[in-house]
Protein backbone atom coordinates (compact mmCIF):
# COMPACT_ATOMS: atom_id res chain seq x y z
CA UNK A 1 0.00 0.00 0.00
CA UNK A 2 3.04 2.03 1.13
CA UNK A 3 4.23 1.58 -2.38
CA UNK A 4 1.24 2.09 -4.34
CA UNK A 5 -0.07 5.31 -2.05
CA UNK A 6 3.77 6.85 -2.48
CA UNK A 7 3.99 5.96 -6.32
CA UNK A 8 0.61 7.96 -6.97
CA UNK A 9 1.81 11.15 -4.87
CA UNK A 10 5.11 11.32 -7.00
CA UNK A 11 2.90 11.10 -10.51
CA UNK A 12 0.53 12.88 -8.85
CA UNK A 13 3.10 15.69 -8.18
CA UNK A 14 5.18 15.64 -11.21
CA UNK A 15 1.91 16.20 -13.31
CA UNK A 16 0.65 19.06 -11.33
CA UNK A 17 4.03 20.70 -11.86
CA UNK A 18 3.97 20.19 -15.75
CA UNK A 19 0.29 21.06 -15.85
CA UNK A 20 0.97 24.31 -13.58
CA UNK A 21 3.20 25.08 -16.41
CA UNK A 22 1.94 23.57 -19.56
CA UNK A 23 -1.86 24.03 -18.58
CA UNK A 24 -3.80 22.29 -21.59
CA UNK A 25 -7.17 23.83 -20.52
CA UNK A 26 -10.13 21.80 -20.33
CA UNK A 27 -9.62 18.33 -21.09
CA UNK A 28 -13.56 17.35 -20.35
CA UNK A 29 -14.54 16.27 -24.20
CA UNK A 30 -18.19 16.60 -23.16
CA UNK A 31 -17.23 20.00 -21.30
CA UNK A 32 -15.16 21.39 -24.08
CA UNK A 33 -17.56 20.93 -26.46
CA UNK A 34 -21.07 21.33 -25.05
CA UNK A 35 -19.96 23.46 -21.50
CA UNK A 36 -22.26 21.07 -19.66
CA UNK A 37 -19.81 18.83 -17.21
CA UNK A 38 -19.69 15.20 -17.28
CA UNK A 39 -20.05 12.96 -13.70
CA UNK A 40 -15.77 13.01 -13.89
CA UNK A 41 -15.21 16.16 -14.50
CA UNK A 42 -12.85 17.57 -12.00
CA UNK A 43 -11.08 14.13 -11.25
CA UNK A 44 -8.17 15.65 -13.22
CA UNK A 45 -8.15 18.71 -11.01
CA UNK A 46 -8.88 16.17 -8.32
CA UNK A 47 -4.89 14.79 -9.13
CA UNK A 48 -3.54 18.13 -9.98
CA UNK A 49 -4.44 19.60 -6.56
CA UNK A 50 -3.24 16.46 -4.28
CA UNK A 51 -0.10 16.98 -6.05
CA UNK A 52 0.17 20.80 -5.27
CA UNK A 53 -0.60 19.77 -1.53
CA UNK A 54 -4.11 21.34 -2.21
CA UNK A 55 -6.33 18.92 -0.41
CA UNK A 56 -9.25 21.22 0.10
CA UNK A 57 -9.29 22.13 -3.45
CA UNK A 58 -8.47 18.83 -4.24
CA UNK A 59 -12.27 17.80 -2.32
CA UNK A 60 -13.88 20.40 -3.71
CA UNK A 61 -12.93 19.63 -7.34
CA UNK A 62 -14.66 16.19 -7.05
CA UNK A 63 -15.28 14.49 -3.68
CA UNK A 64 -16.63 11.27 -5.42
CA UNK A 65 -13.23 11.07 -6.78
CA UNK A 66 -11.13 11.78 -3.73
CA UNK A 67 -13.14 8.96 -2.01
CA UNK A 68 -13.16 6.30 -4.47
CA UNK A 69 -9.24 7.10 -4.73
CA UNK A 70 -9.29 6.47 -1.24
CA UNK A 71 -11.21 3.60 -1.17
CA UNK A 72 -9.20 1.72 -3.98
CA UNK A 73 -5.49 2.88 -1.88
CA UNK A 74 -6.76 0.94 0.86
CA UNK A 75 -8.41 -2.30 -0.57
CA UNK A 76 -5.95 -4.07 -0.33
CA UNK A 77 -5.29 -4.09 3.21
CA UNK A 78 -8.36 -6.29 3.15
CA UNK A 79 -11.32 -3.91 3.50
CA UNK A 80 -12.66 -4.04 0.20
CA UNK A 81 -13.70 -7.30 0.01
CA UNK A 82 -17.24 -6.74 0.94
CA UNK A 83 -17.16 -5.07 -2.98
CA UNK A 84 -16.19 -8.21 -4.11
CA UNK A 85 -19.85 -10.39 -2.53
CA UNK A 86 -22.09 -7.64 -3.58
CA UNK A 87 -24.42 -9.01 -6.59
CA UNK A 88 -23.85 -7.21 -9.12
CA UNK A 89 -27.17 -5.43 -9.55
CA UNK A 90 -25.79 -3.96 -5.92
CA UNK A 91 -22.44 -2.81 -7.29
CA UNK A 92 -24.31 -1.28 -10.04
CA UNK A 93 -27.02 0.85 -7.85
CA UNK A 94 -23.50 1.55 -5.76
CA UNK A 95 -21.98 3.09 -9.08
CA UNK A 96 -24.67 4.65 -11.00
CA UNK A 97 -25.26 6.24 -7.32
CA UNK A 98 -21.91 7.52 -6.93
CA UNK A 99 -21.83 8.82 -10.34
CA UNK A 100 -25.28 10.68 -10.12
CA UNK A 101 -23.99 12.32 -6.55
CA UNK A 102 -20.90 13.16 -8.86
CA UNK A 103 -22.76 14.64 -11.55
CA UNK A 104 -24.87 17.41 -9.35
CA UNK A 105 -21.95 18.09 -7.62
CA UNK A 106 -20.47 19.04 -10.96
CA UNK A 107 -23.83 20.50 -12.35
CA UNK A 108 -24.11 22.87 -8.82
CA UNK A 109 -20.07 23.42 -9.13
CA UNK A 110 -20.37 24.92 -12.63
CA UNK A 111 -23.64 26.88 -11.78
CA UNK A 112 -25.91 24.67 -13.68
CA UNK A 113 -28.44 24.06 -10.78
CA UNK A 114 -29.26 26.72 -8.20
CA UNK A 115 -27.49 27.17 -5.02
């Protein structure tokens, strides 16, 4: 886990240091072209801000993110195998969930739905 969780934070902080200076803009296909954001937008900014020590921003960009990140650093020490005996009509309503609570969080983040 060590290895895996200290891997991530050096990728994770190279890239925000090439993206601080090489920013490519939006990189959201369905956010570039429409300006409406997907249920993943911000998981980018998600990486970019861990890396920059931002972890405030980092939760604010996309908590869904930030906790499934979480969630998949530690599985491995053995708590995620409760994933692994849902049904899979569970795992689904788990993930289409996630990714709903994602995409309002996005649509209120971007000012699509009131506050």
């Amino acid at each position: 886990m060590f290895l895996r969780g200290g891997g991530a934070a050096v990728v994770a902080v190279l890239a925000a240091e090439v993206h601080r200076t090489h920013d490519p803009g939006v990189l959201c296909p369905l956010r570039r072209f429409t300006g409406i954001p997907c249920p993943g937008c911000g998981s980018t900014t998600v990486f970019m801000e861990l890396g920059a020590g931002h972890v405030g921003a980092a939760i604010a960009a996309n908590p869904v993110t930030v906790l499934v990140g979480l969630c998949l650093l530690f599985a491995p020490l053995g708590g995620g195998g409760w994933w692994w005996r849902l049904p899979a009509r569970k795992k689904n309503i788990v993930i289409f969930s996630a990714a709903a609570v994602s995409w309002l969080w996005q649509l209120h983040r971007y000012g699509f739905l009131p506050s």
